[in-house]
C-alpha atoms as a PDB file:
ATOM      1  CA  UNK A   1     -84.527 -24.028 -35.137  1.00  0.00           C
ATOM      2  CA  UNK A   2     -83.614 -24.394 -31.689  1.00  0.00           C
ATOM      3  CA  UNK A   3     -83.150 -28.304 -31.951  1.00  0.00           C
ATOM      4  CA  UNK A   4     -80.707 -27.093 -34.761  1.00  0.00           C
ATOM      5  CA  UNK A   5     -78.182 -24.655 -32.815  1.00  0.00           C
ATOM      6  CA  UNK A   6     -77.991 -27.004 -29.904  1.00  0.00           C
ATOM      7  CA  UNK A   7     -77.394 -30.084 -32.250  1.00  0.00           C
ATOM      8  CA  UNK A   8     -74.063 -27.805 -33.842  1.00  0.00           C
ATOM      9  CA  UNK A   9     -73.357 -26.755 -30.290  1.00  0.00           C
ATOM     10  CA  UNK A  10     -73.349 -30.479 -29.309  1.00  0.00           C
ATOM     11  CA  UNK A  11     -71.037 -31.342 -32.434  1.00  0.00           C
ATOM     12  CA  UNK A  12     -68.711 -28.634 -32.120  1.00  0.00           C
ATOM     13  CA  UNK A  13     -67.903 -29.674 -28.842  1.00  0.00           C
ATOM     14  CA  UNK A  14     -67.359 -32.916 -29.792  1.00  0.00           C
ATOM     15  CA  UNK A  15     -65.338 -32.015 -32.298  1.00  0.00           C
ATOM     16  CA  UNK A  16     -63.415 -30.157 -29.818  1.00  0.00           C
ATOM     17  CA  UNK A  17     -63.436 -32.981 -27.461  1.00  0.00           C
ATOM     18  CA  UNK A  18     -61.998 -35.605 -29.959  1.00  0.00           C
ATOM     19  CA  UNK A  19     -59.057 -33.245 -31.083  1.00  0.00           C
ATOM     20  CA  UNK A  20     -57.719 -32.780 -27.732  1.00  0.00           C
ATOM     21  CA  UNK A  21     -57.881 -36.163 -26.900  1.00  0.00           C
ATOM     22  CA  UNK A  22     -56.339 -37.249 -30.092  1.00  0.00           C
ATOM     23  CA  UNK A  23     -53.545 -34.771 -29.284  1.00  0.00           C
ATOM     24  CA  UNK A  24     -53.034 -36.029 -25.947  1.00  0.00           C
ATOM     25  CA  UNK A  25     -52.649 -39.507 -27.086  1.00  0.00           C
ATOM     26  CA  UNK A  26     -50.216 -38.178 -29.872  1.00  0.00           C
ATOM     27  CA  UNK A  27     -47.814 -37.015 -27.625  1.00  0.00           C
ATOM     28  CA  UNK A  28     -48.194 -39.803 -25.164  1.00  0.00           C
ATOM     29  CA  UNK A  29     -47.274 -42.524 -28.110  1.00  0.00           C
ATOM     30  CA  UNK A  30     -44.234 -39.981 -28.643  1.00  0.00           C
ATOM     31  CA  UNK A  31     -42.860 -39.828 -25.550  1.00  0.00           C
ATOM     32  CA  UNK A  32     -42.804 -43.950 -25.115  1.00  0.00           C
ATOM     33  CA  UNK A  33     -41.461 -44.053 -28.466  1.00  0.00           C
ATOM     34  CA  UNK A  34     -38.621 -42.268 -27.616  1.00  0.00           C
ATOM     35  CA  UNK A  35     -38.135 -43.857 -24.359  1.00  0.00           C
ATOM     36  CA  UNK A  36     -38.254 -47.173 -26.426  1.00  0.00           C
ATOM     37  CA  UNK A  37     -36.505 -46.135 -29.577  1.00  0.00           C
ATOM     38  CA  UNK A  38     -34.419 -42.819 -29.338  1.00  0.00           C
ATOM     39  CA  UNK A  39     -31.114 -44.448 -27.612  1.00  0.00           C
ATOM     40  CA  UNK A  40     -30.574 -47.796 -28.459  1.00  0.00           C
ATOM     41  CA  UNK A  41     -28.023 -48.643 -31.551  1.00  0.00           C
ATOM     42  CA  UNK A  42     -26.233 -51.822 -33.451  1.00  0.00           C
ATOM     43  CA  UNK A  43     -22.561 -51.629 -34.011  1.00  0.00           C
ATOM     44  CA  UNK A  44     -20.216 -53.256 -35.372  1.00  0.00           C
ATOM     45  CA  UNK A  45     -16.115 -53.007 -35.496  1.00  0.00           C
ATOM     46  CA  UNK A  46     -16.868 -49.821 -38.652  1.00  0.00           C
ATOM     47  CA  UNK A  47     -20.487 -48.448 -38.181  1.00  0.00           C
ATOM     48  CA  UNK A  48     -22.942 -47.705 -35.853  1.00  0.00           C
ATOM     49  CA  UNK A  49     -26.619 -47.897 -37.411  1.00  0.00           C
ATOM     50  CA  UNK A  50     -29.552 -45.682 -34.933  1.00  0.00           C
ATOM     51  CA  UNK A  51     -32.773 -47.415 -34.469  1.00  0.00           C
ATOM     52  CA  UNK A  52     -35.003 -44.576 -35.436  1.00  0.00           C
ATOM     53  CA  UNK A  53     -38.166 -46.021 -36.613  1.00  0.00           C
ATOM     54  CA  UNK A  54     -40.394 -49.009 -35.255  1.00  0.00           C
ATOM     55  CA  UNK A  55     -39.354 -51.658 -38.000  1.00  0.00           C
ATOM     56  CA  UNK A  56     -35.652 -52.008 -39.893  1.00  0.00           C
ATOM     57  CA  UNK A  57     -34.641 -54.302 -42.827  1.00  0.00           C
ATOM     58  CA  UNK A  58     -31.168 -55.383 -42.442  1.00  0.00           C
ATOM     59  CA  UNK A  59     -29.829 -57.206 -45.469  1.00  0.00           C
ATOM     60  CA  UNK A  60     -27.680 -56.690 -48.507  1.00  0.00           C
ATOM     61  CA  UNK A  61     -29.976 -55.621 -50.646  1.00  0.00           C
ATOM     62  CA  UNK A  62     -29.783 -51.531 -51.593  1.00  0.00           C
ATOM     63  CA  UNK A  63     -33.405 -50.644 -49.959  1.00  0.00           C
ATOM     64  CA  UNK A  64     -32.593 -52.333 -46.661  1.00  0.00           C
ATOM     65  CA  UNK A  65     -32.675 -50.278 -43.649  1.00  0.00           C
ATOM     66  CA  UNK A  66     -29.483 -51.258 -42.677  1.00  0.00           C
ATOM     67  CA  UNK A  67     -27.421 -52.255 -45.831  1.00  0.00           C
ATOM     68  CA  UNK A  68     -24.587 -54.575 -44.655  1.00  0.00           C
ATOM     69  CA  UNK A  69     -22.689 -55.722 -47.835  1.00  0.00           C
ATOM     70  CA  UNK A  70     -21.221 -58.761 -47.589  1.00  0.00           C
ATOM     71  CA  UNK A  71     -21.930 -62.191 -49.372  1.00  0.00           C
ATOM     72  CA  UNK A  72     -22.791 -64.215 -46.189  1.00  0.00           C
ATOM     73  CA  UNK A  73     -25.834 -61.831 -45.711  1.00  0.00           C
ATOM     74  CA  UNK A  74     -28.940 -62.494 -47.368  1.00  0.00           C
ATOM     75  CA  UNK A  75     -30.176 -59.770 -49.302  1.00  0.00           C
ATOM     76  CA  UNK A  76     -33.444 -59.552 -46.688  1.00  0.00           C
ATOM     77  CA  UNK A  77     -31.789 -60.838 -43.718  1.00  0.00           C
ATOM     78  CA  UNK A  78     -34.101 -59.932 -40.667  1.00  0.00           C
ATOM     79  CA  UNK A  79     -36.357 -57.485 -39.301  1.00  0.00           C
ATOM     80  CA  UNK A  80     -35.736 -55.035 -36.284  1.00  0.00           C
ATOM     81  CA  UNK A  81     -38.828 -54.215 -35.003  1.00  0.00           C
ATOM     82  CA  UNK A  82     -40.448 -52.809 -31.527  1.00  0.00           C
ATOM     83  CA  UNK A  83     -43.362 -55.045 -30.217  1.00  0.00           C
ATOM     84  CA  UNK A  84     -45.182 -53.863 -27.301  1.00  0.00           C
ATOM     85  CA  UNK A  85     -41.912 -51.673 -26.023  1.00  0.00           C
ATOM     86  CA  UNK A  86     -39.778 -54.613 -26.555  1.00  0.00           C
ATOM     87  CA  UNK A  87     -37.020 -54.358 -29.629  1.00  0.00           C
ATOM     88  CA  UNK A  88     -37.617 -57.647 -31.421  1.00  0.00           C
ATOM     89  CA  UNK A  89     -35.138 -59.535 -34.214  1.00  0.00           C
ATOM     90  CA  UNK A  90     -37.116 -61.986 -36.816  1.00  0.00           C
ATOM     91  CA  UNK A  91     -35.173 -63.954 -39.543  1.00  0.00           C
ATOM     92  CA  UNK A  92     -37.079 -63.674 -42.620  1.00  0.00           C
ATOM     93  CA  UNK A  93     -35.923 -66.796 -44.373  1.00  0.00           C
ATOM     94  CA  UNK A  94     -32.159 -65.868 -44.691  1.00  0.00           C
ATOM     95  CA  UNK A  95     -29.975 -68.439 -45.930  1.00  0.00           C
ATOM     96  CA  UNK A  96     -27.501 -68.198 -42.750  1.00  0.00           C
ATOM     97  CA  UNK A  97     -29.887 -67.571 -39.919  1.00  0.00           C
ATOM     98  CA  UNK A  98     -29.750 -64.595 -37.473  1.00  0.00           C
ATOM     99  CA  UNK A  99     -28.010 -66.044 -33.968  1.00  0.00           C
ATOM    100  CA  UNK A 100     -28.958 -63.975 -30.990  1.00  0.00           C
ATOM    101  CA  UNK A 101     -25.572 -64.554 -28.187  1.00  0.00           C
ATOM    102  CA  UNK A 102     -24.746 -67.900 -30.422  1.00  0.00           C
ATOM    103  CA  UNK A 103     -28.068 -69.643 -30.293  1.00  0.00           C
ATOM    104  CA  UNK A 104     -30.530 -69.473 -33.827  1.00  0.00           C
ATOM    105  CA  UNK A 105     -33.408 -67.902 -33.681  1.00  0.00           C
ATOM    106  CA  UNK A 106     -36.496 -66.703 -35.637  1.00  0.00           C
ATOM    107  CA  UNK A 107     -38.051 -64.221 -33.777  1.00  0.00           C
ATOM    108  CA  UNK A 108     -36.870 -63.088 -29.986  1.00  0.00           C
ATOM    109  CA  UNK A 109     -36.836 -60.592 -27.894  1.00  0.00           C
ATOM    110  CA  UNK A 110     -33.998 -58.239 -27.828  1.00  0.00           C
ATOM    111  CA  UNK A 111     -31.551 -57.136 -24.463  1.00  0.00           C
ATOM    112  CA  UNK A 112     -29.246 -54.544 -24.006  1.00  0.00           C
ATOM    113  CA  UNK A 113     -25.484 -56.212 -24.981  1.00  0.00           C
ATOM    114  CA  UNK A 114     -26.970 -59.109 -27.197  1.00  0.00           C
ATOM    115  CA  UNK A 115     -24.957 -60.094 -29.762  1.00  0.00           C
ATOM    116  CA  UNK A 116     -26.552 -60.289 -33.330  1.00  0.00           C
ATOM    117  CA  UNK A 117     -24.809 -62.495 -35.585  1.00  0.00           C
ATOM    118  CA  UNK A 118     -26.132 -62.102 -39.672  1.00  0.00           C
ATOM    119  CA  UNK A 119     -23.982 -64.142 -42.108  1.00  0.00           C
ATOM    120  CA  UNK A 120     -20.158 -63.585 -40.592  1.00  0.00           C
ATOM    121  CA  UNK A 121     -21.172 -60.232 -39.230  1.00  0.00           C
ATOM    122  CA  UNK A 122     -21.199 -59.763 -35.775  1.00  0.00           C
ATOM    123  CA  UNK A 123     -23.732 -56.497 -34.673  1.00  0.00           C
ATOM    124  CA  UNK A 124     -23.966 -55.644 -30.663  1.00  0.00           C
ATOM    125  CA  UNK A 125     -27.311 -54.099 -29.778  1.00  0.00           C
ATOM    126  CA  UNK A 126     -27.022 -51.725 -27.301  1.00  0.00           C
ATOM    127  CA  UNK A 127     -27.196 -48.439 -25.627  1.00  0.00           C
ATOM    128  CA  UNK A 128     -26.833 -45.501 -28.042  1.00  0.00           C
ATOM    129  CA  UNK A 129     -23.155 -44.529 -27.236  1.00  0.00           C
ATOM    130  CA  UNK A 130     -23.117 -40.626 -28.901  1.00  0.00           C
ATOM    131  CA  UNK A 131     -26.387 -38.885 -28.466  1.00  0.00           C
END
């Protein structure tokens, strides 16, 4: 009987154990997910589009993240996503290509003031400008 109670003891506190951890770790992976994600934006010369979760479809199509309608742009154009911390951009077999600053790419890293270039639209990636 005695093996018993200290056996639930031993699991309780476990239990106990595991939950604050896991709570710790929740708000940790918050916090760097803001500092990552909560003030970075693309613009163009109309719209500003928040980065607000950790992967974005940009295309034409109606379920993209960030809908950009206009012919040049494939209807699944690229993904926005964070790696690691970093803000990545990956063409996923557009017709036009995604230029980062000029140059065509398929998957790079992402810097403040780059210059995204989908189709014949032109998006800046940068610092969130209205918080």
């Amino acid at each position: 009987m005695e093996t018993i109670i200290y056996s639930a003891a031993l699991l309780a506190i476990c239990g106990i154990v595991l939950l604050f951890t896991s709570y710790l770790e929740n708000r940790t992976g918050e916090k760097v997910w803001k500092k990552v994600t909560d003030n970075m934006e693309l613009a163009d010369e109309a719209n500003i589009y928040n980065l607000e979760c950790d992967e974005i479809l940009i295309g034409r199509h109606a379920m993209a993240d960030i809908r950009i309608q206009d012919m040049s742009v494939s209807r699944y154009h690229a993904i926005l996503n964070v790696t690691d911390g970093k803000w990545m951009i990956t063409d996923i077999g557009s017709k036009s290509g995604v230029f980062v600053n000029g140059e065509a790419v398929r998957h790079v890293r992402l810097y403040e003031g780059d210059v995204i270039t989908l189709g014949n639209r032109s998006l800046i990636f940068r610092k969130r400008v209205n918080r």
